[in-house]
C-alpha atoms as a PDB file:
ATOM      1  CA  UNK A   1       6.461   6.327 -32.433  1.00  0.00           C
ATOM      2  CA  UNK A   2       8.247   3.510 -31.594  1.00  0.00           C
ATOM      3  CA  UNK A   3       7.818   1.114 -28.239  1.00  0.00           C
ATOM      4  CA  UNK A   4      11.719   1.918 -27.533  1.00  0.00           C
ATOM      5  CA  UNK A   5      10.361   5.479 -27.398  1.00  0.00           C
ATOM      6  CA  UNK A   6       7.684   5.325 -24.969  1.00  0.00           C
ATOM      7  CA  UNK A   7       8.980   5.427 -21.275  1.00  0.00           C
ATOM      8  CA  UNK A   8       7.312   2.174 -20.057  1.00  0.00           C
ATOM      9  CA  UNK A   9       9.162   2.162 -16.667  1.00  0.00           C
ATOM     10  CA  UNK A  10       7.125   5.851 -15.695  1.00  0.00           C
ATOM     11  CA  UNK A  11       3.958   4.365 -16.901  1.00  0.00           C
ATOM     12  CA  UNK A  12       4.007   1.215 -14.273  1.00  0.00           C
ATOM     13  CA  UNK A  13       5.400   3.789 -11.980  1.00  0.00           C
ATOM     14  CA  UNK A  14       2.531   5.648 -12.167  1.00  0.00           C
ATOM     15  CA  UNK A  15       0.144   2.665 -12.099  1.00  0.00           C
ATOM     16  CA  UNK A  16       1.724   1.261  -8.936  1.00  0.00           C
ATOM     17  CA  UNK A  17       1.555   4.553  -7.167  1.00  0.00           C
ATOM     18  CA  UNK A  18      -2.104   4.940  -7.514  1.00  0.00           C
ATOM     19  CA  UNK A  19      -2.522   1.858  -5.892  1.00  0.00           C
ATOM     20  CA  UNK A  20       0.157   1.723  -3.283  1.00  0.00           C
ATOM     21  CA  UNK A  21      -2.274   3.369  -0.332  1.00  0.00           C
ATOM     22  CA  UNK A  22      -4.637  -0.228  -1.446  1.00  0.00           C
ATOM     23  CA  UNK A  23      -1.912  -2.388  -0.812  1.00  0.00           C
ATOM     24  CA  UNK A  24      -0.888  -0.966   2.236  1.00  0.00           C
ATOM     25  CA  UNK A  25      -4.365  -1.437   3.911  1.00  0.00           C
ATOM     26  CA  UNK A  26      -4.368  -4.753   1.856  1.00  0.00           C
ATOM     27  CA  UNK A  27      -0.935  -5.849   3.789  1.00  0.00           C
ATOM     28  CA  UNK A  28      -2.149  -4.485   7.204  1.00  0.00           C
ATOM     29  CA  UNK A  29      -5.565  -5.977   7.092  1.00  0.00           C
ATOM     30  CA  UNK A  30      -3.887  -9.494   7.634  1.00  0.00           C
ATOM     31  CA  UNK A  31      -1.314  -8.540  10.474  1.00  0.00           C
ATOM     32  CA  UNK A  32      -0.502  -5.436  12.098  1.00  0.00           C
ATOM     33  CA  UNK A  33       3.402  -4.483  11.220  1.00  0.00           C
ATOM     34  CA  UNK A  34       6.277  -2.216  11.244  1.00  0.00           C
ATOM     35  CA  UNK A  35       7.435  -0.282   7.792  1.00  0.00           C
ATOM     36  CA  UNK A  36      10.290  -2.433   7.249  1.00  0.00           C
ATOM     37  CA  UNK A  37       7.804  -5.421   6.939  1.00  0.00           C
ATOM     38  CA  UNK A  38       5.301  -3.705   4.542  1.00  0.00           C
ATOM     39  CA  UNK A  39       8.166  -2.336   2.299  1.00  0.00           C
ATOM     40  CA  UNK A  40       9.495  -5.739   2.491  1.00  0.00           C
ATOM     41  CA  UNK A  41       5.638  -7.226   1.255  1.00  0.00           C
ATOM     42  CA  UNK A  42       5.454  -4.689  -1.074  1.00  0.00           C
ATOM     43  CA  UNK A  43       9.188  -5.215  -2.641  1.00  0.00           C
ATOM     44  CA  UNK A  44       8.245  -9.167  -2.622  1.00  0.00           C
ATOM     45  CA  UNK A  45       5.035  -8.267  -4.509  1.00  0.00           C
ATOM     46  CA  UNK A  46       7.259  -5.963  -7.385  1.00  0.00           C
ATOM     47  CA  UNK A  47       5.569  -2.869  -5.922  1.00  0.00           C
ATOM     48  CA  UNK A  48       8.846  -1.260  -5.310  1.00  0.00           C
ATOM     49  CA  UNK A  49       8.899   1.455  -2.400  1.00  0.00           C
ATOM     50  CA  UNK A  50      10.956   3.173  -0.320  1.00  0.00           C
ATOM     51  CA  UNK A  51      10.624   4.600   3.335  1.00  0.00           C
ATOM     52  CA  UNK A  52      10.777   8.397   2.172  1.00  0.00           C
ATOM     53  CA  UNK A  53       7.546   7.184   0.070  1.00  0.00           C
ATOM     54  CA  UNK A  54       5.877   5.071   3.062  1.00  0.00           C
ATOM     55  CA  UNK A  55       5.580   6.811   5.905  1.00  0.00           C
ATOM     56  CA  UNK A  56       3.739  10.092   4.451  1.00  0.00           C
ATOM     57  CA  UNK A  57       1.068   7.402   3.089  1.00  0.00           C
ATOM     58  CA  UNK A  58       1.315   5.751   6.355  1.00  0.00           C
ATOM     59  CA  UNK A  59       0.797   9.217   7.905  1.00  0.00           C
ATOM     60  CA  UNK A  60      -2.088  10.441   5.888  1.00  0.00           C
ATOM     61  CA  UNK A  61      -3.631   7.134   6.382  1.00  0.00           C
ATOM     62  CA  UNK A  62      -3.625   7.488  10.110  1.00  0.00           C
ATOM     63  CA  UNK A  63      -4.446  11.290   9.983  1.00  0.00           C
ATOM     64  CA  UNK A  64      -8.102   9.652   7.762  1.00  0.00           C
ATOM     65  CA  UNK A  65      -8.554   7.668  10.505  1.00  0.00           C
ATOM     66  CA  UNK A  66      -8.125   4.432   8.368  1.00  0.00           C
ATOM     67  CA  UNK A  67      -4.687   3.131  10.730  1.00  0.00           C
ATOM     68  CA  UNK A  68      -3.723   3.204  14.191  1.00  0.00           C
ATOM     69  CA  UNK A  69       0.162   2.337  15.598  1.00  0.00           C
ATOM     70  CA  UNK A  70       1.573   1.246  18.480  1.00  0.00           C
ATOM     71  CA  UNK A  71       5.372   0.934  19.920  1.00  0.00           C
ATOM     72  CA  UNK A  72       6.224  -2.565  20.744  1.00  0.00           C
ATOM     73  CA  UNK A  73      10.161  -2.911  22.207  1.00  0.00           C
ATOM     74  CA  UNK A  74      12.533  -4.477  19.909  1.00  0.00           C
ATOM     75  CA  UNK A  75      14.752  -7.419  20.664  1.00  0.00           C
ATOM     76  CA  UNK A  76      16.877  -5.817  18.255  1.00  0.00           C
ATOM     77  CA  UNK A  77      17.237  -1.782  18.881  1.00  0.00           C
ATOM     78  CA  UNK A  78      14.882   0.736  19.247  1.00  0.00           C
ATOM     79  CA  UNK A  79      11.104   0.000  19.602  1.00  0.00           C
ATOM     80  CA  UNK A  80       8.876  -0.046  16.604  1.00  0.00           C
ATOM     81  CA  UNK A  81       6.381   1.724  15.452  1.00  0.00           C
ATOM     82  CA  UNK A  82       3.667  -1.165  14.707  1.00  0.00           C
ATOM     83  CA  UNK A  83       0.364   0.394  12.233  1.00  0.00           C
ATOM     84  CA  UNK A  84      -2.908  -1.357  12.658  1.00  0.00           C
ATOM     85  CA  UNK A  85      -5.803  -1.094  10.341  1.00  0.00           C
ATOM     86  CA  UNK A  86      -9.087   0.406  12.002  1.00  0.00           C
ATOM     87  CA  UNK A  87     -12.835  -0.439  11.547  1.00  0.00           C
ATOM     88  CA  UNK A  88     -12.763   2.631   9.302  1.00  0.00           C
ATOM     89  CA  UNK A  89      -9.982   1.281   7.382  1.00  0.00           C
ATOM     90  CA  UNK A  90     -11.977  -2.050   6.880  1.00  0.00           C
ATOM     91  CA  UNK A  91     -14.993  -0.188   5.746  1.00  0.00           C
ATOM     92  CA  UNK A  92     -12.841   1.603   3.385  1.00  0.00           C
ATOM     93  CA  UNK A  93     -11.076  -1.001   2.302  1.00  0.00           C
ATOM     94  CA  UNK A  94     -13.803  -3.255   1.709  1.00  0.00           C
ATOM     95  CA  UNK A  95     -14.918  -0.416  -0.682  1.00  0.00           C
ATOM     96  CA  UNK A  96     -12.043  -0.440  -2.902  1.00  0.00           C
ATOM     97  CA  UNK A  97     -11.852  -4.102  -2.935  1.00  0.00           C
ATOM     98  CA  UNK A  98     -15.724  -3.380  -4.646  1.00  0.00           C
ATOM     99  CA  UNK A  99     -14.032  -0.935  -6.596  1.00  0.00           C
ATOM    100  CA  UNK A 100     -10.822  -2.775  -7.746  1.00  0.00           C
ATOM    101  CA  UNK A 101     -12.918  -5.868  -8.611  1.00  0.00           C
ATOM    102  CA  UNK A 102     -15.474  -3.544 -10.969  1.00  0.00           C
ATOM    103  CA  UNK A 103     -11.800  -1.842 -12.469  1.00  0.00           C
ATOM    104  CA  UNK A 104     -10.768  -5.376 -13.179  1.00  0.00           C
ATOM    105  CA  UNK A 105     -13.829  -6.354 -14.921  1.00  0.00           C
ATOM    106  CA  UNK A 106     -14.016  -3.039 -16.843  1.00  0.00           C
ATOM    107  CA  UNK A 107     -10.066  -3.714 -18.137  1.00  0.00           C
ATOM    108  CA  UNK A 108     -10.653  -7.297 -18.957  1.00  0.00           C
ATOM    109  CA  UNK A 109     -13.512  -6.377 -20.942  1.00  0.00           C
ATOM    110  CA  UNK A 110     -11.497  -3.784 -22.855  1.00  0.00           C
ATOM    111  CA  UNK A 111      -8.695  -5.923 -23.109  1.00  0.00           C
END
């Protein structure tokens, strides 16, 4: 089996999916913000997403307790819907940053 063969684009699909929820709590532990900023992040990073894929993770976030949101009016249209990470969320996320850093150290070594 050739490289040309292998679907390369599903397999960094994949990998960026399973750690899309991360980078959201990553992105909202510096600044609260709207879903057109954290797409925007995440598009800037090369973690390509769209809004159909955001706001159920933004959802089911929020529904763990790990975010919050709030509406703040809009100089520009409607208000917006503003998430917030909670002291949950840090906790949590201060255990996957543990967790990504041991991943790291476990691929390197492979590698």
């Amino acid at each position: 089996m050739t490289v040309e063969t292998i679907n390369t684009d599903n397999v960094k699909a994949q990998m960026r999916k399973g750690i899309l929820e991360y980078c959201i709590l990553l992105i909202l532990a510096r600044n609260d913000a709207y879903a057109t900023v954290i797409i925007n992040e995440l598009k800037a990073a090369k973690m390509i997403v769209v809004e159909g894929t955001l706001y159920p993770l933004l959802m089911r976030q929020k529904n763990q307790g790990l975010l919050n949101y709030r509406w703040e009016e809009s100089p520009q249209g409607p208000p917006r819907k503003y998430y917030m990470i909670t002291e949950k969320g840090r906790q949590f996320l201060q255990e996957l940053n543990a967790s990504w850093d041991e991943l790291v150290v476990t691929i390197n070594a492979i590698r």
